[in-house]
C-alpha atoms as a PDB file:
ATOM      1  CA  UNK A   1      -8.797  24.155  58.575  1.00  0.00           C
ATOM      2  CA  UNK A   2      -8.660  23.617  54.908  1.00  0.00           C
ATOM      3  CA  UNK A   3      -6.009  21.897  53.516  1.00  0.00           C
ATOM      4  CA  UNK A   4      -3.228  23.167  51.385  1.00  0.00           C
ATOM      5  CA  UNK A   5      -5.259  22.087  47.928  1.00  0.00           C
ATOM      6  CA  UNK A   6      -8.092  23.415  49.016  1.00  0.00           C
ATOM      7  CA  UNK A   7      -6.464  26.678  49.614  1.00  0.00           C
ATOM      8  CA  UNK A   8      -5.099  26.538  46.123  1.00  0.00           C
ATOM      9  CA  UNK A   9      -8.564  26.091  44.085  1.00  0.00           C
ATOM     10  CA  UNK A  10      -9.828  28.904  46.687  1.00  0.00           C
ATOM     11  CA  UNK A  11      -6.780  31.194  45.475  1.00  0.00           C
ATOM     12  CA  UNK A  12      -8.103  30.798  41.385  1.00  0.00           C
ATOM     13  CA  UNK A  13     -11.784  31.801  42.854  1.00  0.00           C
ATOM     14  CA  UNK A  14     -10.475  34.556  44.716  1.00  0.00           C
ATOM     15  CA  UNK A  15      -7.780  36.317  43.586  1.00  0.00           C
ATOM     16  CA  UNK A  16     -10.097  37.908  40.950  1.00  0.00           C
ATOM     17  CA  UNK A  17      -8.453  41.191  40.934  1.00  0.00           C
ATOM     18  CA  UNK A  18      -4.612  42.303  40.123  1.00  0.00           C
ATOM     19  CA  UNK A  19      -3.711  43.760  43.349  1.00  0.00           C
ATOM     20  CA  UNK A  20      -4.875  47.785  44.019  1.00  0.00           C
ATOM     21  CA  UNK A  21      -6.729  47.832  40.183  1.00  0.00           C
ATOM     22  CA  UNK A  22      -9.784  45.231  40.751  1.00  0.00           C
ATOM     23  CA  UNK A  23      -9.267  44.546  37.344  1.00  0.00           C
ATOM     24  CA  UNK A  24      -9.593  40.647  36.808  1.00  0.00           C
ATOM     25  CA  UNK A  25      -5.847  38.845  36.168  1.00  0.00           C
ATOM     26  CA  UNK A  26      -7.186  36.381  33.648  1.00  0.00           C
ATOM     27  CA  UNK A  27      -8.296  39.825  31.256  1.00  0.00           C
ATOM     28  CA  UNK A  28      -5.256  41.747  31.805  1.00  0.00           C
ATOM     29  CA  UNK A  29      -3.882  39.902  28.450  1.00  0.00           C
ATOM     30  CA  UNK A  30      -6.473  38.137  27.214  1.00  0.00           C
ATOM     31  CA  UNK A  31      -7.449  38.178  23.620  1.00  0.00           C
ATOM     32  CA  UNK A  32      -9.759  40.318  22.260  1.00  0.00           C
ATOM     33  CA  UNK A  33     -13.144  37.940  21.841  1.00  0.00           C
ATOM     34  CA  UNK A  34     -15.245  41.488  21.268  1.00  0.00           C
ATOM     35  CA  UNK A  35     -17.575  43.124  24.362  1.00  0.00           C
ATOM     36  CA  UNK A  36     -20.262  41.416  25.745  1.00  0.00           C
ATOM     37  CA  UNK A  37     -23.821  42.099  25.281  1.00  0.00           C
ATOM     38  CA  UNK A  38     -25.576  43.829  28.041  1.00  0.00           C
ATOM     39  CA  UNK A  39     -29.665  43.667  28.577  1.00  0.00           C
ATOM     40  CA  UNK A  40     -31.800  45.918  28.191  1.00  0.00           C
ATOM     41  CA  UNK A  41     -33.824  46.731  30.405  1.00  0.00           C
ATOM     42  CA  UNK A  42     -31.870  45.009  32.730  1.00  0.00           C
ATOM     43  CA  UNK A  43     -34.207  44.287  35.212  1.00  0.00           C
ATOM     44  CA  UNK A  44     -37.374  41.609  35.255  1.00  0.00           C
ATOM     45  CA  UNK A  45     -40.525  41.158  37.587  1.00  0.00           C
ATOM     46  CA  UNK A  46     -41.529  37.854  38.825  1.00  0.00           C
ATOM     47  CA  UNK A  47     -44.289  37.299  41.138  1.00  0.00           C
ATOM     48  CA  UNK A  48     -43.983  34.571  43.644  1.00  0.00           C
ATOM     49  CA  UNK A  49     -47.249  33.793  45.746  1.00  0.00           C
ATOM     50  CA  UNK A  50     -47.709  37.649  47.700  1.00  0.00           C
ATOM     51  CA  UNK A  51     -44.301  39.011  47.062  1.00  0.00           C
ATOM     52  CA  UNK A  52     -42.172  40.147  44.184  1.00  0.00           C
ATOM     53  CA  UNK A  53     -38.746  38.886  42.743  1.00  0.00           C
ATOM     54  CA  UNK A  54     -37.009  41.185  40.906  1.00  0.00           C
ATOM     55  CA  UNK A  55     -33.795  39.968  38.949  1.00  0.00           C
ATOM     56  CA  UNK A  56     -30.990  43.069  38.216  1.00  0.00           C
ATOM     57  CA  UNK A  57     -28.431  42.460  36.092  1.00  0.00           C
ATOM     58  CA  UNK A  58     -25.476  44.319  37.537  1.00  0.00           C
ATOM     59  CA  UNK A  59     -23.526  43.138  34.387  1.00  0.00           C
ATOM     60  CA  UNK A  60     -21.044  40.436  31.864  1.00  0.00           C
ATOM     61  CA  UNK A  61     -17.765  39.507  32.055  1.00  0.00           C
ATOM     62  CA  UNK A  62     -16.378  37.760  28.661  1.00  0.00           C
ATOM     63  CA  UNK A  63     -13.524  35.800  29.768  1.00  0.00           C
ATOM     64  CA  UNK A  64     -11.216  32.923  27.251  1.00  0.00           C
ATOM     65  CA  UNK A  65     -12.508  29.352  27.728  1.00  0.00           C
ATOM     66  CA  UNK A  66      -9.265  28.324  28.817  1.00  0.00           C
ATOM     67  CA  UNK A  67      -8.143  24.575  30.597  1.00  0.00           C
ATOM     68  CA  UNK A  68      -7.801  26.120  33.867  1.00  0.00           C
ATOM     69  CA  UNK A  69     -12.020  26.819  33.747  1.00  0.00           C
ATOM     70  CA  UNK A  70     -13.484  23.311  34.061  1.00  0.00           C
ATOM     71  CA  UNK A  71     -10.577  21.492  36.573  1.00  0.00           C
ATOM     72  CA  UNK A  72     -11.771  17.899  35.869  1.00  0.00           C
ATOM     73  CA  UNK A  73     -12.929  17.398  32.221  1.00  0.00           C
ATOM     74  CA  UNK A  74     -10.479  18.156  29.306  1.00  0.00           C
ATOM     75  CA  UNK A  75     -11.248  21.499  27.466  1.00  0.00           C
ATOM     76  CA  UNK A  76     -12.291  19.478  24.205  1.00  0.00           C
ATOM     77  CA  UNK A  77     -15.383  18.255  25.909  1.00  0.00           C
ATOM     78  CA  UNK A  78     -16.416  21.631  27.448  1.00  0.00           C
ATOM     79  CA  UNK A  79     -16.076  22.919  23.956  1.00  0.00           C
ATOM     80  CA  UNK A  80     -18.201  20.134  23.207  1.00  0.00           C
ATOM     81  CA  UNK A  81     -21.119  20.641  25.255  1.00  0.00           C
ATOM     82  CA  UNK A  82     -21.565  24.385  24.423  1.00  0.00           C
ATOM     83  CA  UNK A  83     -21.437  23.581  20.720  1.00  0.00           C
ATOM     84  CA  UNK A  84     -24.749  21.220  21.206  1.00  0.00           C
ATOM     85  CA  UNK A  85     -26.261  24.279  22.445  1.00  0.00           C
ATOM     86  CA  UNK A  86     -24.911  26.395  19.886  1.00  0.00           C
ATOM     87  CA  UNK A  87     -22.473  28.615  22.279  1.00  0.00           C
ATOM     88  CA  UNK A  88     -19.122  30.275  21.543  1.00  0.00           C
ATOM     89  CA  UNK A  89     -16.429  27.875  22.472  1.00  0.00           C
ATOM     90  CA  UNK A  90     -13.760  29.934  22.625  1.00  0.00           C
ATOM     91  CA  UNK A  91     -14.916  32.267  25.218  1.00  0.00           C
ATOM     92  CA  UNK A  92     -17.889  32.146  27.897  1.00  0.00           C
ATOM     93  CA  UNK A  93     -20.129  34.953  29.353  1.00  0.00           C
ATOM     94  CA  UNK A  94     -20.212  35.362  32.657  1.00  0.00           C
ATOM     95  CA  UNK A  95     -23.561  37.429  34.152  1.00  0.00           C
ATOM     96  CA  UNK A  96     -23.811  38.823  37.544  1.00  0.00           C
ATOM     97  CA  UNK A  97     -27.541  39.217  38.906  1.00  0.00           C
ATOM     98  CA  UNK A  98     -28.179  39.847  42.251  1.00  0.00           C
ATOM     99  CA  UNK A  99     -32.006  39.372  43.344  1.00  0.00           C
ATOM    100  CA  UNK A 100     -34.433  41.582  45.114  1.00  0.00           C
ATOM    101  CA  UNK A 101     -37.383  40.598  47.164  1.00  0.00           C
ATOM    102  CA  UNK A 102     -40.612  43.045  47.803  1.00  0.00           C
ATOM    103  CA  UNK A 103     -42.674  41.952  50.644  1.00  0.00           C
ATOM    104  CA  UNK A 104     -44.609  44.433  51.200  1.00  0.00           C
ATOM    105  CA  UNK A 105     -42.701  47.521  52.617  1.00  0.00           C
ATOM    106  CA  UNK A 106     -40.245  45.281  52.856  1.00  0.00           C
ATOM    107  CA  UNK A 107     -37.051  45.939  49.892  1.00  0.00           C
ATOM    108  CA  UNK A 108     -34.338  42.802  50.632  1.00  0.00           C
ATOM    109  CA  UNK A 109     -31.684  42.606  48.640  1.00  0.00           C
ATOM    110  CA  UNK A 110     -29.470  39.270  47.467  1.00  0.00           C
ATOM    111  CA  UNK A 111     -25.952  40.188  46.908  1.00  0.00           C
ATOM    112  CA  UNK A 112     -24.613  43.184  45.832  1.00  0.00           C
ATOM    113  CA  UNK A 113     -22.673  42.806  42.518  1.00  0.00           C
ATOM    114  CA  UNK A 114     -19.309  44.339  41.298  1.00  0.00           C
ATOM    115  CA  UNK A 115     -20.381  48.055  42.024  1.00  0.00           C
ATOM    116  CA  UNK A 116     -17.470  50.204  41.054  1.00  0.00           C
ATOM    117  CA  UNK A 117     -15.036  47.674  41.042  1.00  0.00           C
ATOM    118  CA  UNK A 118     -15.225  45.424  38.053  1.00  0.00           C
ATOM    119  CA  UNK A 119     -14.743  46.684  34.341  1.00  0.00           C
ATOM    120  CA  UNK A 120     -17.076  48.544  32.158  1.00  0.00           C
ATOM    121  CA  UNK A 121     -19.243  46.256  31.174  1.00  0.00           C
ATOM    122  CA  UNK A 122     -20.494  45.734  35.081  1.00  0.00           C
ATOM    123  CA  UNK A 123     -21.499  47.705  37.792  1.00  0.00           C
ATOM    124  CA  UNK A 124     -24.990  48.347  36.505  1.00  0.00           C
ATOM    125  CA  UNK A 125     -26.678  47.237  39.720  1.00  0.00           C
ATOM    126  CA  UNK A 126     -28.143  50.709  40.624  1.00  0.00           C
ATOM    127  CA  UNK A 127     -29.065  51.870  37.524  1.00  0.00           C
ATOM    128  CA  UNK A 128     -31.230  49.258  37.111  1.00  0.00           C
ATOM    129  CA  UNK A 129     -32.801  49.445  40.405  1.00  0.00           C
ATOM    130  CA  UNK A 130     -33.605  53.244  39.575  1.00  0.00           C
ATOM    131  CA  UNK A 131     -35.103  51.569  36.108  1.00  0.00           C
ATOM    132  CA  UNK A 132     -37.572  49.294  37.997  1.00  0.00           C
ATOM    133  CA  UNK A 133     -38.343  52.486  40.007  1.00  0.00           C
ATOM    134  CA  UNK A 134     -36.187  51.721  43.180  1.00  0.00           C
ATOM    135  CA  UNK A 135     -33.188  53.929  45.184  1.00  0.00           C
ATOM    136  CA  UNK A 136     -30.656  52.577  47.070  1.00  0.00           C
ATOM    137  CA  UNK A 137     -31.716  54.047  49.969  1.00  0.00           C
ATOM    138  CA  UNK A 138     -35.196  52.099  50.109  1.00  0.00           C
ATOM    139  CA  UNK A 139     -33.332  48.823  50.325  1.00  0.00           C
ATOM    140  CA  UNK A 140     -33.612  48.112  54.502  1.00  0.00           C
ATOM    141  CA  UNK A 141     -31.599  44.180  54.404  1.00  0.00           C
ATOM    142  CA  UNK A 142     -29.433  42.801  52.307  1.00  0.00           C
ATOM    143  CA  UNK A 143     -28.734  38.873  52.493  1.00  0.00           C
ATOM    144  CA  UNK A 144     -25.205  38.085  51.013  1.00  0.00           C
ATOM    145  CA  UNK A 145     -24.545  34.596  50.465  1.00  0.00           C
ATOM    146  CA  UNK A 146     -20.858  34.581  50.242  1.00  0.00           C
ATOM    147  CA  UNK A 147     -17.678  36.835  50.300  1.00  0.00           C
ATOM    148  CA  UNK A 148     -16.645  36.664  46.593  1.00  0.00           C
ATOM    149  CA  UNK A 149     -15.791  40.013  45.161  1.00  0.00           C
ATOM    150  CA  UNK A 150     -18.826  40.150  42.987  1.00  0.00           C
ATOM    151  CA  UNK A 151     -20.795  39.789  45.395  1.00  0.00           C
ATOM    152  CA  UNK A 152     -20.210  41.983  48.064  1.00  0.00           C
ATOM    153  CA  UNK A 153     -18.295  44.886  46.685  1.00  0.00           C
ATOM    154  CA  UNK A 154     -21.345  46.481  45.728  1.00  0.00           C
ATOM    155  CA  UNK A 155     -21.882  46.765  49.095  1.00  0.00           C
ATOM    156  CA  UNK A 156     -19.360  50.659  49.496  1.00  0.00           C
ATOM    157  CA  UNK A 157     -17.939  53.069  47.459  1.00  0.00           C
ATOM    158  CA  UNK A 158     -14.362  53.170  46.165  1.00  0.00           C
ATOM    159  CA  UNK A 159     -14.154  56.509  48.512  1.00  0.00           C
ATOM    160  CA  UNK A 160     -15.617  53.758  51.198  1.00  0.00           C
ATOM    161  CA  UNK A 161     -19.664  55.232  51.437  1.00  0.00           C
ATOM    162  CA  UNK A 162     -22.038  52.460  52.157  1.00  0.00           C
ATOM    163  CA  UNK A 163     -24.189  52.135  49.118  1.00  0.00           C
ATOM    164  CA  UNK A 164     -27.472  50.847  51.116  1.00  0.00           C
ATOM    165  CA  UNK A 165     -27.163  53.196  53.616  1.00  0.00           C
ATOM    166  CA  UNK A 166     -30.521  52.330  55.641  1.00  0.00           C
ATOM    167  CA  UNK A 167     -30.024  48.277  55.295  1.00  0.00           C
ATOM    168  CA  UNK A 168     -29.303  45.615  57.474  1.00  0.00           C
ATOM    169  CA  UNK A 169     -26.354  43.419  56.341  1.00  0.00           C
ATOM    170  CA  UNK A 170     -26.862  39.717  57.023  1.00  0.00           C
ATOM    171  CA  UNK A 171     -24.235  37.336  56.275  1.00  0.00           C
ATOM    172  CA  UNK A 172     -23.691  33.520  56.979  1.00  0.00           C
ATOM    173  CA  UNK A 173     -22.136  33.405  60.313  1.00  0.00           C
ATOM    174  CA  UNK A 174     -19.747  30.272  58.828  1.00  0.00           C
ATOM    175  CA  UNK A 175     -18.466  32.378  56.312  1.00  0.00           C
ATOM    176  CA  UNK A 176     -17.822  35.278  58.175  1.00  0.00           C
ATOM    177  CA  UNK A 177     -15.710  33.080  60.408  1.00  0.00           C
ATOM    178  CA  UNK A 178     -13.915  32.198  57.747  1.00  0.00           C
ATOM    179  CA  UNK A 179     -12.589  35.238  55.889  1.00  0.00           C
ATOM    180  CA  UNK A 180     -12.279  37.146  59.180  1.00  0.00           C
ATOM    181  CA  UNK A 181      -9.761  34.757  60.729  1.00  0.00           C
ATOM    182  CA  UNK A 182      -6.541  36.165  61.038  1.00  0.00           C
ATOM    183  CA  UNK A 183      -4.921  33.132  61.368  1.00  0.00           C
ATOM    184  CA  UNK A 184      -6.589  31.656  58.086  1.00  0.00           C
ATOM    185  CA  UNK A 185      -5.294  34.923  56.462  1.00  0.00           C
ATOM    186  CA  UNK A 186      -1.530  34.632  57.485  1.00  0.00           C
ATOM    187  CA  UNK A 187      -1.233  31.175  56.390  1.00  0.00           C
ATOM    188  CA  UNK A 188      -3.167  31.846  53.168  1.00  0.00           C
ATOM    189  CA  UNK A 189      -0.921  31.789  49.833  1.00  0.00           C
ATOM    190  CA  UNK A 190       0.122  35.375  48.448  1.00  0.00           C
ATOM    191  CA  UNK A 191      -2.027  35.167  45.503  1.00  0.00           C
ATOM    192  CA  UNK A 192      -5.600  34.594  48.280  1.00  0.00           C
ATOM    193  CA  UNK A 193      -4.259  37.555  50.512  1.00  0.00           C
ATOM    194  CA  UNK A 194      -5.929  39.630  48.391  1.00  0.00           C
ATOM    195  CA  UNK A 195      -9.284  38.417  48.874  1.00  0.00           C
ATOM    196  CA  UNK A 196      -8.922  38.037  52.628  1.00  0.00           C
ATOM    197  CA  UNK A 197      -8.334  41.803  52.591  1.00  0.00           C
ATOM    198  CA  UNK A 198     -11.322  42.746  50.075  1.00  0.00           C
ATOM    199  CA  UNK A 199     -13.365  41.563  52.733  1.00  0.00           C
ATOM    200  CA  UNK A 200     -11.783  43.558  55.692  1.00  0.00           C
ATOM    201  CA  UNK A 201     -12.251  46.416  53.576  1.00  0.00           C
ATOM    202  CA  UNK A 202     -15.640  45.485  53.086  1.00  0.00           C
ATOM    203  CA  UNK A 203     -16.920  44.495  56.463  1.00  0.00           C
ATOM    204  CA  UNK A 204     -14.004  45.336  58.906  1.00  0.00           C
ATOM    205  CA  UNK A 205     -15.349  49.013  59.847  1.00  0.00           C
ATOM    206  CA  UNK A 206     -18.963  48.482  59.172  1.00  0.00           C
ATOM    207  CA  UNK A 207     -21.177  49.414  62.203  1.00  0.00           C
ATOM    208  CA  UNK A 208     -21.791  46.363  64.553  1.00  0.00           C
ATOM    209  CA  UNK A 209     -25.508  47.487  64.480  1.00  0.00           C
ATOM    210  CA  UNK A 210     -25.736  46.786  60.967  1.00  0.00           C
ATOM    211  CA  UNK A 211     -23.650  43.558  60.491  1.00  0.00           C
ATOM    212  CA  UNK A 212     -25.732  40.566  61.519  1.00  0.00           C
ATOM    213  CA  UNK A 213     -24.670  37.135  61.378  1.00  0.00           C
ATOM    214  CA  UNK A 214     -26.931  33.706  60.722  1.00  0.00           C
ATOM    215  CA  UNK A 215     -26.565  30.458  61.451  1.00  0.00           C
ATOM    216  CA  UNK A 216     -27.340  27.551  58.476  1.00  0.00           C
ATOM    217  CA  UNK A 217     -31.257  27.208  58.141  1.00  0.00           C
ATOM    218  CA  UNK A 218     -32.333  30.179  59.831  1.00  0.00           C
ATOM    219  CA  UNK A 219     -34.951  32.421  58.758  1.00  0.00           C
ATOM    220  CA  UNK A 220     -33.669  35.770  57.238  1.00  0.00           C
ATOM    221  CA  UNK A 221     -36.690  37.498  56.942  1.00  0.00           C
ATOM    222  CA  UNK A 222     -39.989  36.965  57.005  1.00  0.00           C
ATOM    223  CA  UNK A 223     -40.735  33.570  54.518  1.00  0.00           C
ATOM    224  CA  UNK A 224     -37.264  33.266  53.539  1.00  0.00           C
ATOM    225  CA  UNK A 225     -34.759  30.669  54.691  1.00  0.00           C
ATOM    226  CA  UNK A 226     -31.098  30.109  54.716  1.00  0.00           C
ATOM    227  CA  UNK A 227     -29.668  27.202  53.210  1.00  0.00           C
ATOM    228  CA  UNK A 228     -26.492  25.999  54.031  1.00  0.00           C
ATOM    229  CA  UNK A 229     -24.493  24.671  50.585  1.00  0.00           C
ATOM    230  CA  UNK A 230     -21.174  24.687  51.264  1.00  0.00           C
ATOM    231  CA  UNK A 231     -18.481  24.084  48.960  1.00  0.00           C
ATOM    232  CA  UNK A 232     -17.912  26.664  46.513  1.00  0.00           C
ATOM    233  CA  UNK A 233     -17.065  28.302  49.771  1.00  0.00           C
ATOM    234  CA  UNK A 234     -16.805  27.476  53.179  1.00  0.00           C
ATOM    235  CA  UNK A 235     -20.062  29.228  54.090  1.00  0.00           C
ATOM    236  CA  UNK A 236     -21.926  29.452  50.863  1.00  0.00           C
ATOM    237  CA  UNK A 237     -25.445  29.763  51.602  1.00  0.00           C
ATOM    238  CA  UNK A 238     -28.867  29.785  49.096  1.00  0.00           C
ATOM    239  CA  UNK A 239     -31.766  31.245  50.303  1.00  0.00           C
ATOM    240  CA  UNK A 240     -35.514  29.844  49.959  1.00  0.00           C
ATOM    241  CA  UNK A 241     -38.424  32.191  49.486  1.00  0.00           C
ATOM    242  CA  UNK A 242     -41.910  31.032  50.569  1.00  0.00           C
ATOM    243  CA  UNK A 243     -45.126  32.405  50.123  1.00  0.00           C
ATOM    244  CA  UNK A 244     -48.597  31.399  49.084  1.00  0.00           C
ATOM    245  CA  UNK A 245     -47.619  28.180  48.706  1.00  0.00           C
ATOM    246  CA  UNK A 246     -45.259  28.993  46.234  1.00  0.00           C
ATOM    247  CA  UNK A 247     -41.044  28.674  46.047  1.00  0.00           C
ATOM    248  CA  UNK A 248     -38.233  30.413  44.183  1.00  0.00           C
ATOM    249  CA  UNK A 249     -34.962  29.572  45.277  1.00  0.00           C
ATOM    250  CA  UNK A 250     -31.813  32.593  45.139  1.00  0.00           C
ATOM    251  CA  UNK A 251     -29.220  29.712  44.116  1.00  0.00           C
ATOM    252  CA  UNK A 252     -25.995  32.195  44.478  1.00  0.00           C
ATOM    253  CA  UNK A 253     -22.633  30.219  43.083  1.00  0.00           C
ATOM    254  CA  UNK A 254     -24.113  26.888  43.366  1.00  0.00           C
ATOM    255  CA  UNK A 255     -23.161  26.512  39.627  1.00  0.00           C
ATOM    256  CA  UNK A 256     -21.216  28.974  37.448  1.00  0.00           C
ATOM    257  CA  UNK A 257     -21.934  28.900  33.904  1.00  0.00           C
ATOM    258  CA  UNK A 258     -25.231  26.246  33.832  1.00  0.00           C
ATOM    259  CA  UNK A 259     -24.715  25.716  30.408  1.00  0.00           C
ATOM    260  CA  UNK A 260     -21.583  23.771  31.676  1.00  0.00           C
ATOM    261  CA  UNK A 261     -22.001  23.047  35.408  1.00  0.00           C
ATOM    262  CA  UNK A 262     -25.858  22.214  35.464  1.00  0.00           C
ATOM    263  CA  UNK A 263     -25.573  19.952  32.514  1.00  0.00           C
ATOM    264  CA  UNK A 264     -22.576  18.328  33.875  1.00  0.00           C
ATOM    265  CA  UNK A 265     -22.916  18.785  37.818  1.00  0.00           C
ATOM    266  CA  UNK A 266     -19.997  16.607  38.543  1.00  0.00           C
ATOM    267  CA  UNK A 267     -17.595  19.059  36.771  1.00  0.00           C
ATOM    268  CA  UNK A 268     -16.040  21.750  38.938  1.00  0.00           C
ATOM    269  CA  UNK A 269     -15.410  25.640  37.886  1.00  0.00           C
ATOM    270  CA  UNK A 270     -12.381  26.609  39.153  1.00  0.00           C
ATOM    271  CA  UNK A 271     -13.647  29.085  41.601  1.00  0.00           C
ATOM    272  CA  UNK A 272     -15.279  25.779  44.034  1.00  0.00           C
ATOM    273  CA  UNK A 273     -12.651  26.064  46.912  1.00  0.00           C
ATOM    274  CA  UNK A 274     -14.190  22.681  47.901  1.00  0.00           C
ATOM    275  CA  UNK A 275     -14.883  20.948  44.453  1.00  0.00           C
ATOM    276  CA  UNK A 276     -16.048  17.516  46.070  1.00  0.00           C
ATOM    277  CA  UNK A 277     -18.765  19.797  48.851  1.00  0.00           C
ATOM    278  CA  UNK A 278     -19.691  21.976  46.017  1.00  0.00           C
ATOM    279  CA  UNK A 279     -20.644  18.931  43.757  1.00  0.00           C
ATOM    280  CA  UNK A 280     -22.644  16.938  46.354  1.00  0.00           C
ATOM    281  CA  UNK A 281     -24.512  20.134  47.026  1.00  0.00           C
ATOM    282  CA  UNK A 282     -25.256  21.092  43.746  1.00  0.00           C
ATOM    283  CA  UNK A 283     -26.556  17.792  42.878  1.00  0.00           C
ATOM    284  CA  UNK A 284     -28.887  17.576  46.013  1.00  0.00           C
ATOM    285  CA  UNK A 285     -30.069  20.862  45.404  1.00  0.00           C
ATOM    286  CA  UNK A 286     -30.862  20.943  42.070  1.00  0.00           C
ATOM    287  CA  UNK A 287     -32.930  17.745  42.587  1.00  0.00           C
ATOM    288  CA  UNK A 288     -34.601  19.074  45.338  1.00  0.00           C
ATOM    289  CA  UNK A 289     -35.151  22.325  42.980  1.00  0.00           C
ATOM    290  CA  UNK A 290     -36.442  20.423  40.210  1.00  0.00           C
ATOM    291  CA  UNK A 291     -38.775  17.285  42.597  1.00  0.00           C
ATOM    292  CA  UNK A 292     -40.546  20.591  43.722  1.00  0.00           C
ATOM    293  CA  UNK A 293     -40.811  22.233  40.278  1.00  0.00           C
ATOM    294  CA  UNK A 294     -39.776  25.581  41.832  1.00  0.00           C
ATOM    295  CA  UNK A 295     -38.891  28.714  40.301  1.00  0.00           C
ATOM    296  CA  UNK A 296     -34.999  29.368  41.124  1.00  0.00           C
ATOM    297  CA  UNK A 297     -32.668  32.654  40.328  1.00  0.00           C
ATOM    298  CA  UNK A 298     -29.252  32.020  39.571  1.00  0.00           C
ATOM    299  CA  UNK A 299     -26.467  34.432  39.847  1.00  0.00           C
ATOM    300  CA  UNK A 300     -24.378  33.114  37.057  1.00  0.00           C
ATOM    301  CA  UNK A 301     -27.367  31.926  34.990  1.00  0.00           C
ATOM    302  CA  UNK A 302     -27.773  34.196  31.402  1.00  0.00           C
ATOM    303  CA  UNK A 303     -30.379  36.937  32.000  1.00  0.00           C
ATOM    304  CA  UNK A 304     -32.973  36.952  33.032  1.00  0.00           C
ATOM    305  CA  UNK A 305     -31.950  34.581  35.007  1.00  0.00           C
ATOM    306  CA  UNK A 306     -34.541  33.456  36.542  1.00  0.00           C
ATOM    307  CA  UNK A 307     -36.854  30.156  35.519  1.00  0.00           C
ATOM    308  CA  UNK A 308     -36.589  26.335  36.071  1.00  0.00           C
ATOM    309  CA  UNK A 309     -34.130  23.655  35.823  1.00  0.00           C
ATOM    310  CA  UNK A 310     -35.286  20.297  34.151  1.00  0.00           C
ATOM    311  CA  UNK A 311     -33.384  17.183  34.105  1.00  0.00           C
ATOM    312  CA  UNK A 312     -31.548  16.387  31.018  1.00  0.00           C
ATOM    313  CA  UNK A 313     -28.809  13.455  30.051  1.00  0.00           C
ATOM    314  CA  UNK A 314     -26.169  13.635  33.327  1.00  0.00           C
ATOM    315  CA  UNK A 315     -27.756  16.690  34.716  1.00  0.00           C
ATOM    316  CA  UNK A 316     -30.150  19.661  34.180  1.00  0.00           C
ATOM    317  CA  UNK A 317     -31.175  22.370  31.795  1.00  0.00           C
ATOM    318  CA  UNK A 318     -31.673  25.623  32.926  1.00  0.00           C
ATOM    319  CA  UNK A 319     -35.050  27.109  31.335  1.00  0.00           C
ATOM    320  CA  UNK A 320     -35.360  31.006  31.268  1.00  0.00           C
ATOM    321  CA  UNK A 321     -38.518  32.629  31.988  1.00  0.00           C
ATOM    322  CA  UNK A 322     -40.420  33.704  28.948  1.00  0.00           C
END
């Protein structure tokens, strides 16, 4: 069982959403810092040995750099770091790409995205799937690597419709265990409640043909592997894509914002509900990431999200595609 602290940090990562409005609580009277700018086209091709990576940005969140963001460095030198690489340092952007793999016939999808439950500068997911000339309805898995809001309530409707109606749901079998456990939820603080239920309504009534649970390190589909990374949440799991003897790594929440959590891995975002797991992880990872020189997708990283990370200083520099 987690402990009591660890319940706390998980409350700040989870209860994203006022209750009944999914609007976030930190923007409900936040300053006005102007409206984020979306891409266009949101979508970008990458080929990885045989098969096809295709970021889609489903959207930005601007949200005030406040003390509560980075829990164990002082606001001054957050503030710091993005000015040496010429960011705001008032507020951040915060992107939300989820990843799609074409194998073939083969359409898997890597988390879902806000869908119709964020603000309105999100929820783009499906219009930029129908811009790189996709539906919904050709998607036949999705992998999800975690329960956060953003990325599974893209996964049904507000009036409850599954959005990928002819895909396979696969979910790490640790976090699953998790979320779903009633006890966990009854002893969870009032402000967490919330997320406990956004993922009943999310996976409570879906079909048990369609829900399919993994354990760490298994396969997923055809050349791609779980990866257990556990920390940010209980179950938080990165997948690895192999083909042609080439690697791209879907690195979900293993940092937020890398202009602040890549260059300084030891610092934790407030959403880790395990800030000491989540930094081991995302120190062995990104080494392992970077020994390999592999290409990696990030689902916080600023569009297109997708290229290498290189060490530099402390940490690592994230370097977009061109």
């Amino acid at each position: 069982m987690l402990s009591r602290r660890h319940f706390l940090g998980a409350s700040l990562a989870t209860t994203v959403y006022a209750a009944g409005s999914f609007v976030p609580v930190w923007a409900q009277n936040a300053p006005d810092f102007g409206t984020p700018t979306l891409p266009g086209p949101g979508f970008r091709r990458m080929k990885v040995g045989d098969v096809e990576v295709i970021a889609l940005n489903d959207g930005v969140t601007r949200r005030p750099l406040g003390e509560e963001f980075v829990k164990n460095a002082p606001l001054a030198g957050a503030r710091s770091l993005l000015a040496s690489q010429g960011l705001p340092t008032d507020h951040i952007d915060v992107p939300y790409t989820p990843f799609l793999v074409v194998a073939g016939a083969r359409k898997i999808l890597i988390d879902t995205g806000l869908g119709e439950f964020g603000g309105p500068t999100t929820g783009k997911l499906l219009a930029n799937l129908r811009a790189a000339g996709l539906q919904a309805a050709d998607i036949d898995t999705v992998l999800i690597s975690h329960f956060h809001g953003d990325h599974i309530n893209g996964l049904r409707n507000k009036a409850g419709a599954w959005t990928f109606p002819k895909a396979k749901v696969l979910v790490p079998a640790a976090e699953h265990a998790f979320w779903m456990d009633d006890a966990r939820m009854a002893a969870a603080p009032a402000g967490m409640k919330g997320a406990f239920e956004n993922v009943r309504r999310t996976f409570a009534t879906m079909p048990a043909d369609t829900l399919v649970q993994f354990a760490a390190g298994a396969e997923v589909a055809p050349g791609i592997q779980s990866v257990a990374a556990y920390g940010h949440t209980p179950g938080h799991t990165l997948f690895e894509l192999n083909s042609a003897g080439q690697s791209f790594f879907y690195v979900a929440d293993l940092t937020n914002v890398p202009a602040l959590f890549a260059r300084n891995p030891d610092w934790a975002v407030a959403f880790d509900m395990d800030a000491e797991a989540a930094r081991k992880v995302r120190r062995e990872m990104f080494q392992r990431i970077t020994d390999r020189n592999a290409m990696l997708g990030g689902f916080h990283f600023p569009f297109p999200a997708l290229g290498r990370m290189a060490a530099s200083g402390n940490g690592y520099a994230f370097q977009p595609a061109a």
